[in-house]
PDB file of N, CA and C in Angstrom:
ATOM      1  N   UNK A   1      57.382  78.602  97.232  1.00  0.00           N
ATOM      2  CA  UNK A   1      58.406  79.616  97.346  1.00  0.00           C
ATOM      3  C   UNK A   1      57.809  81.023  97.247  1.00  0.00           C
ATOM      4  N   UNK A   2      56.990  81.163  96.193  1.00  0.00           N
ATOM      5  CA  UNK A   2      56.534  82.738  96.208  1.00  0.00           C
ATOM      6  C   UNK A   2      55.443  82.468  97.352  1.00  0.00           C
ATOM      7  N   UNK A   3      55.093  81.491  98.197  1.00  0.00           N
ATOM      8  CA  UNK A   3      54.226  82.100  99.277  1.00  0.00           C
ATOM      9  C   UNK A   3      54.829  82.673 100.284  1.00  0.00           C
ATOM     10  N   UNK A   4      56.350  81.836 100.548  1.00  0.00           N
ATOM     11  CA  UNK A   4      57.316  82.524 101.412  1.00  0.00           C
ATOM     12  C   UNK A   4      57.639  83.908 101.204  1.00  0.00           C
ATOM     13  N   UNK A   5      57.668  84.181  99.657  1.00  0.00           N
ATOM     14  CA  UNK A   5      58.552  85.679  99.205  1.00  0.00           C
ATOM     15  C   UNK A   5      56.992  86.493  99.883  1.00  0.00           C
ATOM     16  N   UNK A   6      55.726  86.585  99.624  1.00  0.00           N
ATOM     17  CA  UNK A   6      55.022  87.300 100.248  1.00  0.00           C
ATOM     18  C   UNK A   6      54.859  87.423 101.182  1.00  0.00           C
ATOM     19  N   UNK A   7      54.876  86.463 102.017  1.00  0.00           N
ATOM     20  CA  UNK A   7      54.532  86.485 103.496  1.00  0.00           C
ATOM     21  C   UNK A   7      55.598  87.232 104.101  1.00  0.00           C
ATOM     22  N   UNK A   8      56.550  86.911 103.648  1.00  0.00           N
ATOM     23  CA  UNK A   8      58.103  87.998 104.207  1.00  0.00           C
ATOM     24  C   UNK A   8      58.043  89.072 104.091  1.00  0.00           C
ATOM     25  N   UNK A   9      57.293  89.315 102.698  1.00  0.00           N
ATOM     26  CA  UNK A   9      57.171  91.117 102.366  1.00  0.00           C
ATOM     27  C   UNK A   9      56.145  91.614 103.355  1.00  0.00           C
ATOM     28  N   UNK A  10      54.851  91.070 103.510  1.00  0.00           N
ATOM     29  CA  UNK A  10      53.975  91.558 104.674  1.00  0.00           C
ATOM     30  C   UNK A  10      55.184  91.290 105.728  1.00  0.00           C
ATOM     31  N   UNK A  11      55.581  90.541 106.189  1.00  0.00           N
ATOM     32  CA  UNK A  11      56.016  90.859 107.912  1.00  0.00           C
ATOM     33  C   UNK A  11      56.755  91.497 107.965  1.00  0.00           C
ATOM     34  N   UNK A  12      57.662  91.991 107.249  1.00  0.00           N
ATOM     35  CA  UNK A  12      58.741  93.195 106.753  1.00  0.00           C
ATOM     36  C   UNK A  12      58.161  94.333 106.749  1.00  0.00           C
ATOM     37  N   UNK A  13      56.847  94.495 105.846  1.00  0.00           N
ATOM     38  CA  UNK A  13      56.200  95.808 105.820  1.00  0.00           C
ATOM     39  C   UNK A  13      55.859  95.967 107.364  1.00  0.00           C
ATOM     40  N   UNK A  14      55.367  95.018 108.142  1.00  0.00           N
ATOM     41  CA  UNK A  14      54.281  94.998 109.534  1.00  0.00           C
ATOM     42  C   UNK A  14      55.718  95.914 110.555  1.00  0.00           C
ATOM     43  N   UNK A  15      56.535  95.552 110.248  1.00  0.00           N
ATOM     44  CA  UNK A  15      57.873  95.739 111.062  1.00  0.00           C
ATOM     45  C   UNK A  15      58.822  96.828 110.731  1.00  0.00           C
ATOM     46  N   UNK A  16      58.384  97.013 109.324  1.00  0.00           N
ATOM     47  CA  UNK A  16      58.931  98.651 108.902  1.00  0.00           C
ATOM     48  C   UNK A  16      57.647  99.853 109.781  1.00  0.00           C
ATOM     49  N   UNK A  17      56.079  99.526 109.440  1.00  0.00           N
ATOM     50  CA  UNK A  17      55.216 100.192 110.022  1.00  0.00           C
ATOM     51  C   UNK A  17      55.647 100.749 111.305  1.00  0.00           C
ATOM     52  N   UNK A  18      55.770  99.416 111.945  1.00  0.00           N
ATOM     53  CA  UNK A  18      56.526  99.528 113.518  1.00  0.00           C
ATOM     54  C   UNK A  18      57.599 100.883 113.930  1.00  0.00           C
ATOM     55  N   UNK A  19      58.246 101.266 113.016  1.00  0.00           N
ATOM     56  CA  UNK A  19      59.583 101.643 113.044  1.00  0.00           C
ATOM     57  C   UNK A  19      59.217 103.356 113.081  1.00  0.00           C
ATOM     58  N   UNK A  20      58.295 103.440 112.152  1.00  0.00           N
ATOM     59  CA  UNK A  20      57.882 104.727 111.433  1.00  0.00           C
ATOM     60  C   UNK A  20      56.788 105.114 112.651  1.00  0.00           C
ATOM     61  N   UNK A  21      55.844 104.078 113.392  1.00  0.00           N
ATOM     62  CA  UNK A  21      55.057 104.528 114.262  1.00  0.00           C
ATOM     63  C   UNK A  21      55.995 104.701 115.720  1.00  0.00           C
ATOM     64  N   UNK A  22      56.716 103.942 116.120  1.00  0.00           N
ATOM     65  CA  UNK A  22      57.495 104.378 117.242  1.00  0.00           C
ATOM     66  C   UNK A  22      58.613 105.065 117.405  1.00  0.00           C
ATOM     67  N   UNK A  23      59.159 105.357 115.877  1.00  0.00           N
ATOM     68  CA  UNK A  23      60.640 106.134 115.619  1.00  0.00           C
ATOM     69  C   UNK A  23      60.691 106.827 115.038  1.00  0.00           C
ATOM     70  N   UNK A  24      59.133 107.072 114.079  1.00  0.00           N
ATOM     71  CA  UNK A  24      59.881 107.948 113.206  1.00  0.00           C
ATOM     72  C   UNK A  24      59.293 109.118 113.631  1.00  0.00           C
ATOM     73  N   UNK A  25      60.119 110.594 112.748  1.00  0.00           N
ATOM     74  CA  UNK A  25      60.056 111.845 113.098  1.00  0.00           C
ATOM     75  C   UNK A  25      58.368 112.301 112.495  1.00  0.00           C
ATOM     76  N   UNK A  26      58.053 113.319 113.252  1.00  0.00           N
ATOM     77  CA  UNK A  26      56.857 113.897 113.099  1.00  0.00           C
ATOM     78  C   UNK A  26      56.165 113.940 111.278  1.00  0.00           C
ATOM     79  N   UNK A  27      57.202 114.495 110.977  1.00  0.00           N
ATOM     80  CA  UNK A  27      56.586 114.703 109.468  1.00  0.00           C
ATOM     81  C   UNK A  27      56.935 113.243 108.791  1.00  0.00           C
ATOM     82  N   UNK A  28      57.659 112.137 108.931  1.00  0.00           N
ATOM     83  CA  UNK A  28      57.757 110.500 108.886  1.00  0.00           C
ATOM     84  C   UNK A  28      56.058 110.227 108.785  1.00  0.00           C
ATOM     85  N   UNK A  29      55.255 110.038 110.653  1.00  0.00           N
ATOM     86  CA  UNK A  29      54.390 109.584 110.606  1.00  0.00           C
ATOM     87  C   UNK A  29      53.151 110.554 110.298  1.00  0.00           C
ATOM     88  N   UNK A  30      53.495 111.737 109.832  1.00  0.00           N
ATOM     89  CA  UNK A  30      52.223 112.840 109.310  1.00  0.00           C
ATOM     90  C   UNK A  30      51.813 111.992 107.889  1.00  0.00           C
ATOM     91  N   UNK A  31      53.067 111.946 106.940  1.00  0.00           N
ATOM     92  CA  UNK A  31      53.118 111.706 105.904  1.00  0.00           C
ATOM     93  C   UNK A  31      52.563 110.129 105.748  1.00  0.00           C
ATOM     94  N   UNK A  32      52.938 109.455 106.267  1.00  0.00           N
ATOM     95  CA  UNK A  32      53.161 108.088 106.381  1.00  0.00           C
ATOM     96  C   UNK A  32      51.376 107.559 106.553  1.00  0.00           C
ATOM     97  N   UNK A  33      50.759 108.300 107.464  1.00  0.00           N
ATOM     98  CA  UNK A  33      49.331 107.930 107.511  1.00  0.00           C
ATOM     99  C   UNK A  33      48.222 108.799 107.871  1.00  0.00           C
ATOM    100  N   UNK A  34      48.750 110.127 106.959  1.00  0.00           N
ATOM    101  CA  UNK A  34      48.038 111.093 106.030  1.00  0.00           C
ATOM    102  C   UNK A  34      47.355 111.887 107.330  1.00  0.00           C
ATOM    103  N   UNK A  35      47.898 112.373 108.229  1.00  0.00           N
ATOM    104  CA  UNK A  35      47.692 112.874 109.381  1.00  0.00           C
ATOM    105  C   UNK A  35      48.259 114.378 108.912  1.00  0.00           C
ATOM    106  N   UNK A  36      47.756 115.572 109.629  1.00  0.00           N
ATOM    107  CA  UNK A  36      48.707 116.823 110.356  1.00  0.00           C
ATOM    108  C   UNK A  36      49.831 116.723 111.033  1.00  0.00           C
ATOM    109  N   UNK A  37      51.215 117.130 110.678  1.00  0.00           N
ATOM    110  CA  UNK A  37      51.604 117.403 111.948  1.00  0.00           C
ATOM    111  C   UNK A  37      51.734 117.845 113.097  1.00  0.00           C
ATOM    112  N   UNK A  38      50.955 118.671 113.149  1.00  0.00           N
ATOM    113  CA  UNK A  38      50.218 119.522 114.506  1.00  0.00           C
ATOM    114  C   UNK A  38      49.369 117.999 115.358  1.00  0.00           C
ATOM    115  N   UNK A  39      48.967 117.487 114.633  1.00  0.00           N
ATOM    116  CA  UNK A  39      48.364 116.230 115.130  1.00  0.00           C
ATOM    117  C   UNK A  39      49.209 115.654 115.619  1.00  0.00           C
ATOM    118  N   UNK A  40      50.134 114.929 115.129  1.00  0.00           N
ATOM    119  CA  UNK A  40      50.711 113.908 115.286  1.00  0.00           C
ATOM    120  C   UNK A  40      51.675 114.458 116.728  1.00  0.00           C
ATOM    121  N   UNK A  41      52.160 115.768 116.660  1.00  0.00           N
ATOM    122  CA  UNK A  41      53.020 115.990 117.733  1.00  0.00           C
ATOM    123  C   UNK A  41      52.338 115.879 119.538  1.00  0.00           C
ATOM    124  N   UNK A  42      51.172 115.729 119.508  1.00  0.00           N
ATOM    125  CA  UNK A  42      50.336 115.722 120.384  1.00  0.00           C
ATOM    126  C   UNK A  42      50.715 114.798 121.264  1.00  0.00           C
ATOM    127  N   UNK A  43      50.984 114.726 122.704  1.00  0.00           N
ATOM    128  CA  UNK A  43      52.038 113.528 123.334  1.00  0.00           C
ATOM    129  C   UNK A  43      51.275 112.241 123.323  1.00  0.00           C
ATOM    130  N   UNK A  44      49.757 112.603 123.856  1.00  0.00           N
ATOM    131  CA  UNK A  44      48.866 111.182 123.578  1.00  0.00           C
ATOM    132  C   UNK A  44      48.559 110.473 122.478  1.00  0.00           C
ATOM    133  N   UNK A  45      48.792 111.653 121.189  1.00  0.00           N
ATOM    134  CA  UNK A  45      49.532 111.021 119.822  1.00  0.00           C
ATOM    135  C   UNK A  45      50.247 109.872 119.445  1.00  0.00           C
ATOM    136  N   UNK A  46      51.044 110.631 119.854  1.00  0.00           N
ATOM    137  CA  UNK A  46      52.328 110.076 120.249  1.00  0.00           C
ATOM    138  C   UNK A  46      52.790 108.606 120.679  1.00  0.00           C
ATOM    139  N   UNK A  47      51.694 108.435 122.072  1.00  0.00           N
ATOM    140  CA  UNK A  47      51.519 107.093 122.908  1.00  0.00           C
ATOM    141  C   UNK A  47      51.038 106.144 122.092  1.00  0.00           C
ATOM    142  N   UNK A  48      49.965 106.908 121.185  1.00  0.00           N
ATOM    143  CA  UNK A  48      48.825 105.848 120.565  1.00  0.00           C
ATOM    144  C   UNK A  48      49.528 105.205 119.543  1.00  0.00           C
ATOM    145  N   UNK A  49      50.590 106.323 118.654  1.00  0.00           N
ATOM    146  CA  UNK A  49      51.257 105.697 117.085  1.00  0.00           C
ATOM    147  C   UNK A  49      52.093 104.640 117.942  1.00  0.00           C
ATOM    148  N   UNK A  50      53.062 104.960 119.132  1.00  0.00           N
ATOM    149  CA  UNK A  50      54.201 103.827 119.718  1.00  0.00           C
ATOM    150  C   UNK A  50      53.151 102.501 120.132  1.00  0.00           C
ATOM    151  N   UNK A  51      52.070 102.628 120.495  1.00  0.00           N
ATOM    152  CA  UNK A  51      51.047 101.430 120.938  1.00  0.00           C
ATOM    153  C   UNK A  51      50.686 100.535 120.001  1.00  0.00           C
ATOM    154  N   UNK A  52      50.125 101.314 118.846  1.00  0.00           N
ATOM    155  CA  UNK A  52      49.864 100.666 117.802  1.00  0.00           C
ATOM    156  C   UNK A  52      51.308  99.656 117.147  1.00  0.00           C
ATOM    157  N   UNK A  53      52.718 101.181 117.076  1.00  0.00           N
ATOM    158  CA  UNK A  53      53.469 100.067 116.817  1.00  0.00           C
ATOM    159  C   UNK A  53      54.536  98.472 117.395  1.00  0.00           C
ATOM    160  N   UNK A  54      53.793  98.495 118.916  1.00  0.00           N
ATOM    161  CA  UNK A  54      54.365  97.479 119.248  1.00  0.00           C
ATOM    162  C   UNK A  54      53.523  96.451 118.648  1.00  0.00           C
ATOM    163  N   UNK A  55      52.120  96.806 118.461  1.00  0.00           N
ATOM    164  CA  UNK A  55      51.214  95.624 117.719  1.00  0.00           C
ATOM    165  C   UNK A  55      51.756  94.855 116.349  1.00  0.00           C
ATOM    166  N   UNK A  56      52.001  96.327 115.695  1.00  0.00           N
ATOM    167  CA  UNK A  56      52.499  95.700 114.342  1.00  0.00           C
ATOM    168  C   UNK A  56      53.766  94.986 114.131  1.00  0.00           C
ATOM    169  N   UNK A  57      55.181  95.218 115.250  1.00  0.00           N
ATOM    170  CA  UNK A  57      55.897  94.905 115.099  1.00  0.00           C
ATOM    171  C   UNK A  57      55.690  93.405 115.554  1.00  0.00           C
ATOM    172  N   UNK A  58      55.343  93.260 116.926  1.00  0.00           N
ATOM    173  CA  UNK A  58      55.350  91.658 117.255  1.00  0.00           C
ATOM    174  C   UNK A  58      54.009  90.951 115.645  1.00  0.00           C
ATOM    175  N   UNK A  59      52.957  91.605 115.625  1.00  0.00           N
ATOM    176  CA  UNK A  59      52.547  90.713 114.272  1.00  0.00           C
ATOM    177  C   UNK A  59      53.727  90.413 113.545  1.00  0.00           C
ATOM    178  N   UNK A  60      54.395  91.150 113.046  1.00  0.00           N
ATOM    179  CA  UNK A  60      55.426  91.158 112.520  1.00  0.00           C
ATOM    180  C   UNK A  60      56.697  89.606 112.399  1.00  0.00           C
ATOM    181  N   UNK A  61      57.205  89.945 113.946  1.00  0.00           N
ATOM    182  CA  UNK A  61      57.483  89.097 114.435  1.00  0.00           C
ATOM    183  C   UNK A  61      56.925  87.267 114.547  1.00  0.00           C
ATOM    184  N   UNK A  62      55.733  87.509 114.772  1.00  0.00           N
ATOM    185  CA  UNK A  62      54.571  86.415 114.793  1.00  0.00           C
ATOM    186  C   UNK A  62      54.818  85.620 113.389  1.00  0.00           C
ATOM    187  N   UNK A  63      55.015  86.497 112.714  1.00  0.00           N
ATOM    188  CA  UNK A  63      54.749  85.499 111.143  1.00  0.00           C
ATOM    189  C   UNK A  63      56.492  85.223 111.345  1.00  0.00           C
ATOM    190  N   UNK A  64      57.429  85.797 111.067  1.00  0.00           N
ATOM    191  CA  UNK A  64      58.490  85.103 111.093  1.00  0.00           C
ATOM    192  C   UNK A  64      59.035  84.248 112.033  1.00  0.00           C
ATOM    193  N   UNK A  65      58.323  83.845 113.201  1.00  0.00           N
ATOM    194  CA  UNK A  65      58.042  82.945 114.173  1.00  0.00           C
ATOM    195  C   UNK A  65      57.536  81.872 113.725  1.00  0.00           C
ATOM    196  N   UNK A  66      56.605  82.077 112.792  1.00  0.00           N
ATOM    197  CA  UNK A  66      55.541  80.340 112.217  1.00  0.00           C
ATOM    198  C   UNK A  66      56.472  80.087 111.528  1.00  0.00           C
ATOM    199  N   UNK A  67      57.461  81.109 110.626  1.00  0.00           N
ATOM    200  CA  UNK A  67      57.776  80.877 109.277  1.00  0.00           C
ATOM    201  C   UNK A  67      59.094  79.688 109.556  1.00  0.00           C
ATOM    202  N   UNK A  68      59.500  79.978 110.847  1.00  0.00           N
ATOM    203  CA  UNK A  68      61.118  79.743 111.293  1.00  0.00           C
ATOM    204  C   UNK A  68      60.482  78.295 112.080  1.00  0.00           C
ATOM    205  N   UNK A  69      59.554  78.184 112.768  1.00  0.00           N
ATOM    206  CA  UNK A  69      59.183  77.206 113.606  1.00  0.00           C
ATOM    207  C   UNK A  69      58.188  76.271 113.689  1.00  0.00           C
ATOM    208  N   UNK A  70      57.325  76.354 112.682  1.00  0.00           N
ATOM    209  CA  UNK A  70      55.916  75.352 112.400  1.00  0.00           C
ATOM    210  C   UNK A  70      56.797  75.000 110.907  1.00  0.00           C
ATOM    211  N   UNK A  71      55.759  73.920 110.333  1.00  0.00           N
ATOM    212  CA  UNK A  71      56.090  73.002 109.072  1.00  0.00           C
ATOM    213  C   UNK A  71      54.527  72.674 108.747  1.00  0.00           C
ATOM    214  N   UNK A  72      54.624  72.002 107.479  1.00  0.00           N
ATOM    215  CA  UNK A  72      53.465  71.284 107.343  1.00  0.00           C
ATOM    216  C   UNK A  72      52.183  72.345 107.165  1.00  0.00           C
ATOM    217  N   UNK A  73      51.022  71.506 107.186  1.00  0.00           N
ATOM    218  CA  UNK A  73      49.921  72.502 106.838  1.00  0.00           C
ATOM    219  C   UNK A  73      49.844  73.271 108.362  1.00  0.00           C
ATOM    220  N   UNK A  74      50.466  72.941 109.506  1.00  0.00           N
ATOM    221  CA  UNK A  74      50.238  73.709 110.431  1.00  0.00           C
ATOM    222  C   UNK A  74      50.578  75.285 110.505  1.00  0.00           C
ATOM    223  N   UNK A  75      51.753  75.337 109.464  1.00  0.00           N
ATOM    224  CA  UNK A  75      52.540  76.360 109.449  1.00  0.00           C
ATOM    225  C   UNK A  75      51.399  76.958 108.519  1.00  0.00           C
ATOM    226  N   UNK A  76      50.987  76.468 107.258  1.00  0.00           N
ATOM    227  CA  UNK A  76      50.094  77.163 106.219  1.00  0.00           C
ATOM    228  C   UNK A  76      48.925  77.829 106.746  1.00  0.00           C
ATOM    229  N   UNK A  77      48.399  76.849 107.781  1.00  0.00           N
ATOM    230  CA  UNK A  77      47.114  77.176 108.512  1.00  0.00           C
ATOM    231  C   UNK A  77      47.090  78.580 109.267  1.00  0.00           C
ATOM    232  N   UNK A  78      48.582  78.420 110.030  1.00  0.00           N
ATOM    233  CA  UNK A  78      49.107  80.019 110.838  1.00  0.00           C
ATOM    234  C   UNK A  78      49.196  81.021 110.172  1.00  0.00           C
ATOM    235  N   UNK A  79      50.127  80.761 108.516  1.00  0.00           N
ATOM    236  CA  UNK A  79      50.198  82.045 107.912  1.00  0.00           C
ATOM    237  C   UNK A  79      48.793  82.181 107.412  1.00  0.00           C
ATOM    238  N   UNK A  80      47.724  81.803 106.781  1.00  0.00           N
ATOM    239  CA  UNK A  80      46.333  82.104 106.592  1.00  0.00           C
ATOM    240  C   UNK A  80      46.165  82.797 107.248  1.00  0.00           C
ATOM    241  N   UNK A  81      45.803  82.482 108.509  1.00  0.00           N
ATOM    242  CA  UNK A  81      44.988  83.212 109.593  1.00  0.00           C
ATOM    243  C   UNK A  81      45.573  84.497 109.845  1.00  0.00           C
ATOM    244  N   UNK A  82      47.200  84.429 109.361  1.00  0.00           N
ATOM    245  CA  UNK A  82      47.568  85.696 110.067  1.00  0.00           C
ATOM    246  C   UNK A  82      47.497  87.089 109.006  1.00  0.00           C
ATOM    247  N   UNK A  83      47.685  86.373 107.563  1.00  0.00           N
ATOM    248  CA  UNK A  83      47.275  87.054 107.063  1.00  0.00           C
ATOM    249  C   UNK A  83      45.741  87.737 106.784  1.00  0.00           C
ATOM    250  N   UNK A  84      44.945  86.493 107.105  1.00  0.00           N
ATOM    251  CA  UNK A  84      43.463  87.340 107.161  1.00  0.00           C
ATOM    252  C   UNK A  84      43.377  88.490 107.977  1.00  0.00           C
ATOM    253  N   UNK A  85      44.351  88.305 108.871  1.00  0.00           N
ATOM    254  CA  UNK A  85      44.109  88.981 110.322  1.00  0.00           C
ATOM    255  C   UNK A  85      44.229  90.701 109.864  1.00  0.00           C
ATOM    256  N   UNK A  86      45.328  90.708 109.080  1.00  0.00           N
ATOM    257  CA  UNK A  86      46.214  91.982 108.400  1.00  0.00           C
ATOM    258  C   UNK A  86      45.245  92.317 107.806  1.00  0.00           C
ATOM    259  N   UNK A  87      44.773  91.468 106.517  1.00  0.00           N
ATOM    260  CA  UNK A  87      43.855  91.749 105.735  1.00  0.00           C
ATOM    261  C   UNK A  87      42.478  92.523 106.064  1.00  0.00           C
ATOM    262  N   UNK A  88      41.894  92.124 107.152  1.00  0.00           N
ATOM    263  CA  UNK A  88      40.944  92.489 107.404  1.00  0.00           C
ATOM    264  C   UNK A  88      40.832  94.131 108.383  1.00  0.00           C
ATOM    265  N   UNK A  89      42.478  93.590 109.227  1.00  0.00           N
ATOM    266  CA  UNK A  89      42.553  94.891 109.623  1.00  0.00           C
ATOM    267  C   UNK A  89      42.906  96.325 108.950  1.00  0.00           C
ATOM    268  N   UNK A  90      43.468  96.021 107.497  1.00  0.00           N
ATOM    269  CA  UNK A  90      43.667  96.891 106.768  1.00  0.00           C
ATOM    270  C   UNK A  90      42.419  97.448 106.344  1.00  0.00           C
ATOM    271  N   UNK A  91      41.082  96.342 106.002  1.00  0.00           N
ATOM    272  CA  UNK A  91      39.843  96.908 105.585  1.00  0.00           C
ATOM    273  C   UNK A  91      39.188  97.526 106.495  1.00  0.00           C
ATOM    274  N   UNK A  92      39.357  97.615 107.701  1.00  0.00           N
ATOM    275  CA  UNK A  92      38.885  98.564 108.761  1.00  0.00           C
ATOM    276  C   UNK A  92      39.744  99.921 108.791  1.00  0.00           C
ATOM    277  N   UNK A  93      40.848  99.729 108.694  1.00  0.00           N
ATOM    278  CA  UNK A  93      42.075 101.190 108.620  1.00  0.00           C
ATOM    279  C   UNK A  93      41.457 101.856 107.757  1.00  0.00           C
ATOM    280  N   UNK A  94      41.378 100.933 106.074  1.00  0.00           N
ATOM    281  CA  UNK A  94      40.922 101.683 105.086  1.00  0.00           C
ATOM    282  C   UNK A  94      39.344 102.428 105.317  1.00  0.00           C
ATOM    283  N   UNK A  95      38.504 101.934 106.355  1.00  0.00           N
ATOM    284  CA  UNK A  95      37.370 102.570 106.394  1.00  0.00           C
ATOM    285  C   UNK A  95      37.214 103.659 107.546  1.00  0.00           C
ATOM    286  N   UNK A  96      38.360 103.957 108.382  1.00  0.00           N
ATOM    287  CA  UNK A  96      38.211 104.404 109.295  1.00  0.00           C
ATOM    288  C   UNK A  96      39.511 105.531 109.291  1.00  0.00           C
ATOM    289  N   UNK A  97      40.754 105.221 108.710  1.00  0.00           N
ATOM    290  CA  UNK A  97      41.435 106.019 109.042  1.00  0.00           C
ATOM    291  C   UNK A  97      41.756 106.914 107.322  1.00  0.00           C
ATOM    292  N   UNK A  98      42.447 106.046 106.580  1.00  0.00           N
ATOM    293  CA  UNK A  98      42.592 106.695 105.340  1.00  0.00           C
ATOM    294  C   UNK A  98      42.790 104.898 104.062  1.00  0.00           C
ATOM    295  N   UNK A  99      42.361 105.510 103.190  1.00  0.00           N
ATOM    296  CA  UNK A  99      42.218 104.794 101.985  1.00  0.00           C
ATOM    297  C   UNK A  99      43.464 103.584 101.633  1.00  0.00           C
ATOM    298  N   UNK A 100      44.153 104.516 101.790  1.00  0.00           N
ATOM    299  CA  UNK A 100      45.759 103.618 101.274  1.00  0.00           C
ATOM    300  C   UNK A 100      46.351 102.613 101.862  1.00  0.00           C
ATOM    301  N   UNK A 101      45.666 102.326 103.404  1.00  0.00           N
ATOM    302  CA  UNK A 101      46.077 101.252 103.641  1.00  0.00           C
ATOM    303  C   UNK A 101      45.515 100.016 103.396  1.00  0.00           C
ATOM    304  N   UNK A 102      44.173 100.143 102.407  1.00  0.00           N
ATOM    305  CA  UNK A 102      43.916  98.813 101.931  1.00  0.00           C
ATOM    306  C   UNK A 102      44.913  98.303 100.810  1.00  0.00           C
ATOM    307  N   UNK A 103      45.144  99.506 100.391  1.00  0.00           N
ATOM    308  CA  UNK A 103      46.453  99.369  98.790  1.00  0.00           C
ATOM    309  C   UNK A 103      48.077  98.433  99.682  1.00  0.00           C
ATOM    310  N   UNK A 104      48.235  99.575 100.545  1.00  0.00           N
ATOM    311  CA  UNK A 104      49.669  99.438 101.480  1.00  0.00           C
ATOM    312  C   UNK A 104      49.872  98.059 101.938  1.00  0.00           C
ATOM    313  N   UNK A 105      49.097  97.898 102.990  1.00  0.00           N
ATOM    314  CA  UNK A 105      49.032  96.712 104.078  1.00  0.00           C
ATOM    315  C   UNK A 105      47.595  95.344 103.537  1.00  0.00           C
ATOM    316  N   UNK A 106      46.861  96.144 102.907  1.00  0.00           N
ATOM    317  CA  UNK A 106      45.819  94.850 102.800  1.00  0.00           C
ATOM    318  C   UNK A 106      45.869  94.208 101.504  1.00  0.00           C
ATOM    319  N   UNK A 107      46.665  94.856 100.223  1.00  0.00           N
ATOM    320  CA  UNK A 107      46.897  94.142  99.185  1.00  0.00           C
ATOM    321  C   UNK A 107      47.989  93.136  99.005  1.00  0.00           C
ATOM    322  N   UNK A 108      48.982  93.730  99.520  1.00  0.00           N
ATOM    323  CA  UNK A 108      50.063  91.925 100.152  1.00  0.00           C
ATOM    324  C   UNK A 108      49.539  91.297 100.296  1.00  0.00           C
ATOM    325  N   UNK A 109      48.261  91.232 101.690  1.00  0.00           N
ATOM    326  CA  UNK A 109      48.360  90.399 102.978  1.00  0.00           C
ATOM    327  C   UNK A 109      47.383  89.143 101.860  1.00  0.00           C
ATOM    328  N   UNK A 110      46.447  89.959 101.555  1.00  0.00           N
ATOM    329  CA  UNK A 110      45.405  89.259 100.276  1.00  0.00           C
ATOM    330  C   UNK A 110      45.944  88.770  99.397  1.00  0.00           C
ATOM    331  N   UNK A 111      46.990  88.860  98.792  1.00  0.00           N
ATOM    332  CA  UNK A 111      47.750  88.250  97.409  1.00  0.00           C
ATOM    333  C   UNK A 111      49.009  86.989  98.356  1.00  0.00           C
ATOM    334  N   UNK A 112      49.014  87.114  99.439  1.00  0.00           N
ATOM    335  CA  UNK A 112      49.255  86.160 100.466  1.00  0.00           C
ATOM    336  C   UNK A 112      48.307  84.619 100.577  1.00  0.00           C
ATOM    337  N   UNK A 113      47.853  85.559 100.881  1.00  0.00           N
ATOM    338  CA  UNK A 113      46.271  84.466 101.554  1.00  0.00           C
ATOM    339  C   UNK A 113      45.791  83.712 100.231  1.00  0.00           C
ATOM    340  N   UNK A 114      45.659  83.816  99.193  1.00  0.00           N
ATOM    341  CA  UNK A 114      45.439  83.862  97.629  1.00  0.00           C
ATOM    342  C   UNK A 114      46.293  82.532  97.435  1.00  0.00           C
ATOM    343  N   UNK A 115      48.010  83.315  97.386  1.00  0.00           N
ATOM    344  CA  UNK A 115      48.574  81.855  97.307  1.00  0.00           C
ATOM    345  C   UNK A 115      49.148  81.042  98.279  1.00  0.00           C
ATOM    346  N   UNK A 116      48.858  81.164  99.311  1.00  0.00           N
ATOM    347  CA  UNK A 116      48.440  80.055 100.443  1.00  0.00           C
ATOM    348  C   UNK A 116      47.593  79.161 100.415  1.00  0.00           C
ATOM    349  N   UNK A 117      46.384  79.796  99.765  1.00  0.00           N
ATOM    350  CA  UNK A 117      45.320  78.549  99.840  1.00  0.00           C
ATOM    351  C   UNK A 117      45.807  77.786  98.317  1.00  0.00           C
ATOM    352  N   UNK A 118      45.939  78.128  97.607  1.00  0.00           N
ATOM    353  CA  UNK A 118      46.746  77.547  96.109  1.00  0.00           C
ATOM    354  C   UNK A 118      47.817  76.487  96.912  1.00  0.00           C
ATOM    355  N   UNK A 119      48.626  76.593  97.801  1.00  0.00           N
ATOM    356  CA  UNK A 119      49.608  75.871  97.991  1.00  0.00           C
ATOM    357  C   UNK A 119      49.481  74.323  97.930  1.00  0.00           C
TER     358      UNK A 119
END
C-alpha cells in the first residue's frame, strides 16, 4: 500500500510539473525552476518548458497506466524502472540545471524504488 501511496505522489508531482511547464505564468515557471524571468519569457523558452512538459506529463501518465493495468511482479518491475528513470533524471537536472530537483523530483522517485524492491 505505501508503495502505491508513493508512486502516486511521483506521478502526480510528474503531472503537476507538466502543468507549471506548459501553463504556467512566467513568474510560475521563473520561480518553479530557479530561472529569470526575462529568460523564461523568451518564445524558444517557452517551446522548450511546453516540450519538456509533454514528457513529464505522459511519464506521468505512464505510471498511472502500469498502476491501473499490469498486476503481479510485472507491474512492480514497470514501476522500478520507471522510477529509476525519474530518479536518475532528477540526478542529471540536479547537475545541470539547479540543485532542488534532486530534493523535488528525485527524492520520491528513490524512496519509491526503496520500497518497491522491499515489496
Amino acid at each position: 500500500m505505501l508503495a502505491y501511496i508513493m508512486v502516486t505522489l511521483v506521478s502526480l508531482e510528474a503531472i503537476g510539473i507538466m502543468f507549471v511547464e506548459m501553463f504556467g505564468t512566467t513568474s510560475q515557471q521563473a520561480k518553479a525552476f530557479d530561472l529569470k524571468e526575462s529568460f523564461v519569457q523568451i518564445p524558444e523558452v517557452k517551446t522548450l518548458l511546453a516540450n519538456q512538459g509533454i514528457y513529464n506529463g505522459l511519464f506521468g501518465a505512464l505510471i498511472i497506466g502500469t498502476m491501473l493495468f499490469l498486476s503481479g511482479p510485472q507491474q512492480v518491475l514497470m514501476l522500478q524502472m520507471e522510477m529509476l528513470f525519474i530518479f536518475l533524471a532528477a540526478v542529471y537536472g540536479a547537475l545541470t540545471a539547479t540543485k532542488k530537483i534532486i530534493l523535488v523530483q528525485g527524492l520520491p522517485a528513490f524512496i519509491a524504488i526503496i520500497i518497491l524492491f522491499l515489496k
